[in-house]
Protein backbone atom coordinates (compact mmCIF):
# COMPACT_ATOMS: atom_id res chain seq x y z
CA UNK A 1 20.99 132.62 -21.45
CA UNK A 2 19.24 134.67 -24.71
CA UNK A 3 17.58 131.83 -25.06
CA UNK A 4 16.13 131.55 -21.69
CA UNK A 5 15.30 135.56 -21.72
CA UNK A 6 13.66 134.76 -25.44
CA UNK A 7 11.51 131.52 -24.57
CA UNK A 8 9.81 133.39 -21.03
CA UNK A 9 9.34 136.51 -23.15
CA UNK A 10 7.51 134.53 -25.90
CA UNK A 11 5.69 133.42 -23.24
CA UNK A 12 4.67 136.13 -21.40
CA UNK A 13 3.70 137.72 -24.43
CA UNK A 14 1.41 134.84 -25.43
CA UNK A 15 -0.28 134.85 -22.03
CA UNK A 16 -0.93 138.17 -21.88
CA UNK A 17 -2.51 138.34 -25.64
CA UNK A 18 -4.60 135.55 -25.15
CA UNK A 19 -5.87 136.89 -21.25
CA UNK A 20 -6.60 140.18 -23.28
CA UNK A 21 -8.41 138.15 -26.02
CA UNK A 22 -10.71 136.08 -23.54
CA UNK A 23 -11.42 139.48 -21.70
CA UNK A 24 -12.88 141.17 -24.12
CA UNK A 25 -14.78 137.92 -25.59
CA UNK A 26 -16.02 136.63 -22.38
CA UNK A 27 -16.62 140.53 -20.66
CA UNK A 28 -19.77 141.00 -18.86
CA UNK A 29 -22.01 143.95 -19.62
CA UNK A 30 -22.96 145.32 -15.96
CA UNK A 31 -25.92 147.95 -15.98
CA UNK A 32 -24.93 151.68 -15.82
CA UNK A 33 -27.80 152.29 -13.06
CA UNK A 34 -26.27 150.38 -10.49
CA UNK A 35 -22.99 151.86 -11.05
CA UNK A 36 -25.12 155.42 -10.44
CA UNK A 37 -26.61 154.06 -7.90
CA UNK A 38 -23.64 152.37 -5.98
CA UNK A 39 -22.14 155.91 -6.14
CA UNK A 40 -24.48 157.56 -4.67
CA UNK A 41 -24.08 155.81 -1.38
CA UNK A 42 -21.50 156.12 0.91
CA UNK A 43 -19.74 153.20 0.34
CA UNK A 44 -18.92 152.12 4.01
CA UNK A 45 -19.32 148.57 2.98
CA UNK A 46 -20.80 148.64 6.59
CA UNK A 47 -23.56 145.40 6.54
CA UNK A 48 -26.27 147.22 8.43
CA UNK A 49 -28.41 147.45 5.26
CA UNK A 50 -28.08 143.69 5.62
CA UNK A 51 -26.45 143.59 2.46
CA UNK A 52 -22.67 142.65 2.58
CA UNK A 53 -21.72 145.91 1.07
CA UNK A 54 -22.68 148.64 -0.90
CA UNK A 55 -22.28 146.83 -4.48
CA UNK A 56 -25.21 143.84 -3.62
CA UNK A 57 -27.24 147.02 -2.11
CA UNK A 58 -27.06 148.79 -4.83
CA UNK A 59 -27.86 145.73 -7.27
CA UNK A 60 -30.31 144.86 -5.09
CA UNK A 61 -31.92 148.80 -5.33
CA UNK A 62 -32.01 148.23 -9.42
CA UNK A 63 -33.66 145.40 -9.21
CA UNK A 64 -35.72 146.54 -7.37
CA UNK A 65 -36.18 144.24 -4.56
CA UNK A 66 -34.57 146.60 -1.77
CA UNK A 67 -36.40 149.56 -0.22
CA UNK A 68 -34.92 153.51 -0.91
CA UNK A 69 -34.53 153.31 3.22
CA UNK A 70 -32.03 150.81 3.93
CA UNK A 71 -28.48 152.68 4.01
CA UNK A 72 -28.52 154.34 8.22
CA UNK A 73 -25.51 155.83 7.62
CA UNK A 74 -26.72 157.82 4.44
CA UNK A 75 -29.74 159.19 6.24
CA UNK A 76 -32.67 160.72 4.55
CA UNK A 77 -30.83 162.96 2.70
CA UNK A 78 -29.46 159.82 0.93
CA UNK A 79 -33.30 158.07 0.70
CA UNK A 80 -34.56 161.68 -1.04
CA UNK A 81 -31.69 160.65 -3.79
CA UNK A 82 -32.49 157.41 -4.38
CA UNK A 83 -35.90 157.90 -4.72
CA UNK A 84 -35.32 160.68 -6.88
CA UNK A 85 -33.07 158.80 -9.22
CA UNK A 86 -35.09 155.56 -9.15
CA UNK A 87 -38.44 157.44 -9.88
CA UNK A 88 -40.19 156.21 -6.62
CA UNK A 89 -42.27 157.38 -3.81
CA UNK A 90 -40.92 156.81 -0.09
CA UNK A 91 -42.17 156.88 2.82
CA UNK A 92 -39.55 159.02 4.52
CA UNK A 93 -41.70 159.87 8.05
CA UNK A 94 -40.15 157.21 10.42
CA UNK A 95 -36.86 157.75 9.61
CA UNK A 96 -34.61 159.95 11.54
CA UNK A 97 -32.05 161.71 10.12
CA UNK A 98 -29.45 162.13 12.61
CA UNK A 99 -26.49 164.13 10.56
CA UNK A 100 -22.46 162.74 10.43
CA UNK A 101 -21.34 160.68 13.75
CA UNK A 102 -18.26 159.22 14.98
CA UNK A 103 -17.20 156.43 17.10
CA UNK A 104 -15.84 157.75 20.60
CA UNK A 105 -13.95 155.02 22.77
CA UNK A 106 -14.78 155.85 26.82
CA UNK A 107 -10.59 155.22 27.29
CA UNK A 108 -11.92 154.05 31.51
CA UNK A 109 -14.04 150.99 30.46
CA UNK A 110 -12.14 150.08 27.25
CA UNK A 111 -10.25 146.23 28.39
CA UNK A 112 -8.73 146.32 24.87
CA UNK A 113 -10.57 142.75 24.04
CA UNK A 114 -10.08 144.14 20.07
CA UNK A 115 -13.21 142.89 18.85
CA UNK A 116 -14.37 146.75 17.81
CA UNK A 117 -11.46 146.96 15.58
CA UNK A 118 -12.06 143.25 13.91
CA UNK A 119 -15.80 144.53 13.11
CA UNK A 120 -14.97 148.01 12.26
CA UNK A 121 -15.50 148.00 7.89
CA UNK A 122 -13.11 150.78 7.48
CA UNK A 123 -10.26 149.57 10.18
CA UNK A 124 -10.38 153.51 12.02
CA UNK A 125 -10.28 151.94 15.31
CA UNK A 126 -6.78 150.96 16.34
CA UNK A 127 -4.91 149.94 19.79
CA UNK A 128 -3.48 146.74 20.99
CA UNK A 129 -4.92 143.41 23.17
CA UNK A 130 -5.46 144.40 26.57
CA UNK A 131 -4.96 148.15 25.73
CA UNK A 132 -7.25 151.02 24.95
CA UNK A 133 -8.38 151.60 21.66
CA UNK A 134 -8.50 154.89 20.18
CA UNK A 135 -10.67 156.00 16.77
CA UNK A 136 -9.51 157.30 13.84
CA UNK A 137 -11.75 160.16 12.86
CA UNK A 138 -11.02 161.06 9.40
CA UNK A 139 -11.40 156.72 8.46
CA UNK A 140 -14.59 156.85 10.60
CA UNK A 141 -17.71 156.25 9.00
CA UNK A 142 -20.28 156.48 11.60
CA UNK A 143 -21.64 152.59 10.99
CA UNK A 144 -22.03 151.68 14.70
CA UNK A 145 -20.75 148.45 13.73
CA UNK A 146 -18.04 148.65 16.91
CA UNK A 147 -20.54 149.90 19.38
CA UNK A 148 -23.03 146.67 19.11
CA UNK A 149 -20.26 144.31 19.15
CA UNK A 150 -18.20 146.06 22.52
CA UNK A 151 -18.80 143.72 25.27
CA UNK A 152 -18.20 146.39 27.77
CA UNK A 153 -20.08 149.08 26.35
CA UNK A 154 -16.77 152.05 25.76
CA UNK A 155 -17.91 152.99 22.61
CA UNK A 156 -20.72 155.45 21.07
CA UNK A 157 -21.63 157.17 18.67
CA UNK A 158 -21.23 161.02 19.23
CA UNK A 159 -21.88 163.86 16.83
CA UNK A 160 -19.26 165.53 15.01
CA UNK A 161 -18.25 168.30 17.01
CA UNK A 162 -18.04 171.86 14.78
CA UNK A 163 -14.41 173.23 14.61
CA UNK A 164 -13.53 175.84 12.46
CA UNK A 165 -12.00 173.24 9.85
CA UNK A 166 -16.00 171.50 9.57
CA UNK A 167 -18.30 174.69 10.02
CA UNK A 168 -20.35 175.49 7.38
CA UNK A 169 -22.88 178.36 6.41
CA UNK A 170 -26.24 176.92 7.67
CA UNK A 171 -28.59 177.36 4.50
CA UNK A 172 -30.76 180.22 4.47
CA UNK A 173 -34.43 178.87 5.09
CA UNK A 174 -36.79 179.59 2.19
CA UNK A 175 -39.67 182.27 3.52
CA UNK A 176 -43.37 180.64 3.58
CA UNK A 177 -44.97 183.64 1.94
CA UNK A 178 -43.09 186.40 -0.06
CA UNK A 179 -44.48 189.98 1.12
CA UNK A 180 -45.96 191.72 -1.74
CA UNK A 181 -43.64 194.58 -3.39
CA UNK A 182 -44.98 198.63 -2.66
């Protein structure tokens, strides 16, 4: 029985030392920017960049070969950043910036077919086959992946509505011309 506990302790021990030693041989230097980078956006891992999450999109922005505009759900408050950061110019005209949505599931057309919760990146959307779905709103992202895959057309996208628990002070706009001081 010692013997036993002795011999798979001897060889745990081995395995883990010499996992630890090819680790640190064998480790893979990734670059800080795209760490910064991935970060920055908001990690939804939602696809409609056309990336198939946020890490590739944000390898593919320090390389480079992506454009400052392809995250929807970050907006162009997110493009500004990335711009910013990167040290590029955008061009920022065409692109709406729509503020935080949610899913909303019309509960009267919903079948419950479930293919809005098998595309959903963050799972917020929950219910049953042949039962209505219902959306989790602190797990919702706002991707719109659910509403272009529902067959029957129960789900959109739907501002946040303010509560007292969201509102915010709206910022104080910044006067064009400052009045000379008397």
């Amino acid at each position: 029985m010692i013997a036993a506990i002795v011999s798979l302790t001897v060889l745990g021990l081995s395995i883990g030392f010499s996992l630890g030693f090819v680790a640190q041989r064998f480790k893979v230097e990734k670059d800080p920017l795209v760490d910064e980078i991935e970060a920055m956006l908001p990690s939804s891992n939602c696809g409609q960049c056309g990336y198939a999450g946020c890490t590739p999109a944000a390898e593919a922005l320090a390389k480079g070969e992506a454009l400052v505009t392809l995250c929807p759900p970050g907006g162009r408050a997110l493009a500004e950043q990335l711009a910013a950061r990167l040290g590029v110019t955008a061009d920022l005209s065409d692109m709406e910036d729509k503020g935080p949505m949610l899913a909303f599931v019309r509960d009267a057309t919903c079948v419950g077919c479930t293919r809005c919760f098998k595309a959903c990146p963050t799972d917020a959307i929950v219910g049953a086959p042949k039962m209505v779905h219902t959306v989790i709103s602190s797990a919702c992202t706002g991707c719109g992946a659910c509403v272009d895959i529902c067959p029957t057309e129960c789900l959109e996208l739907r501002e946040i509505p303010e509560t007292l628990s969201n509102w915010r002070w709206p910022r104080p706009q910044r006067p064009e011309t400052v009045p000379a001081a008397v």
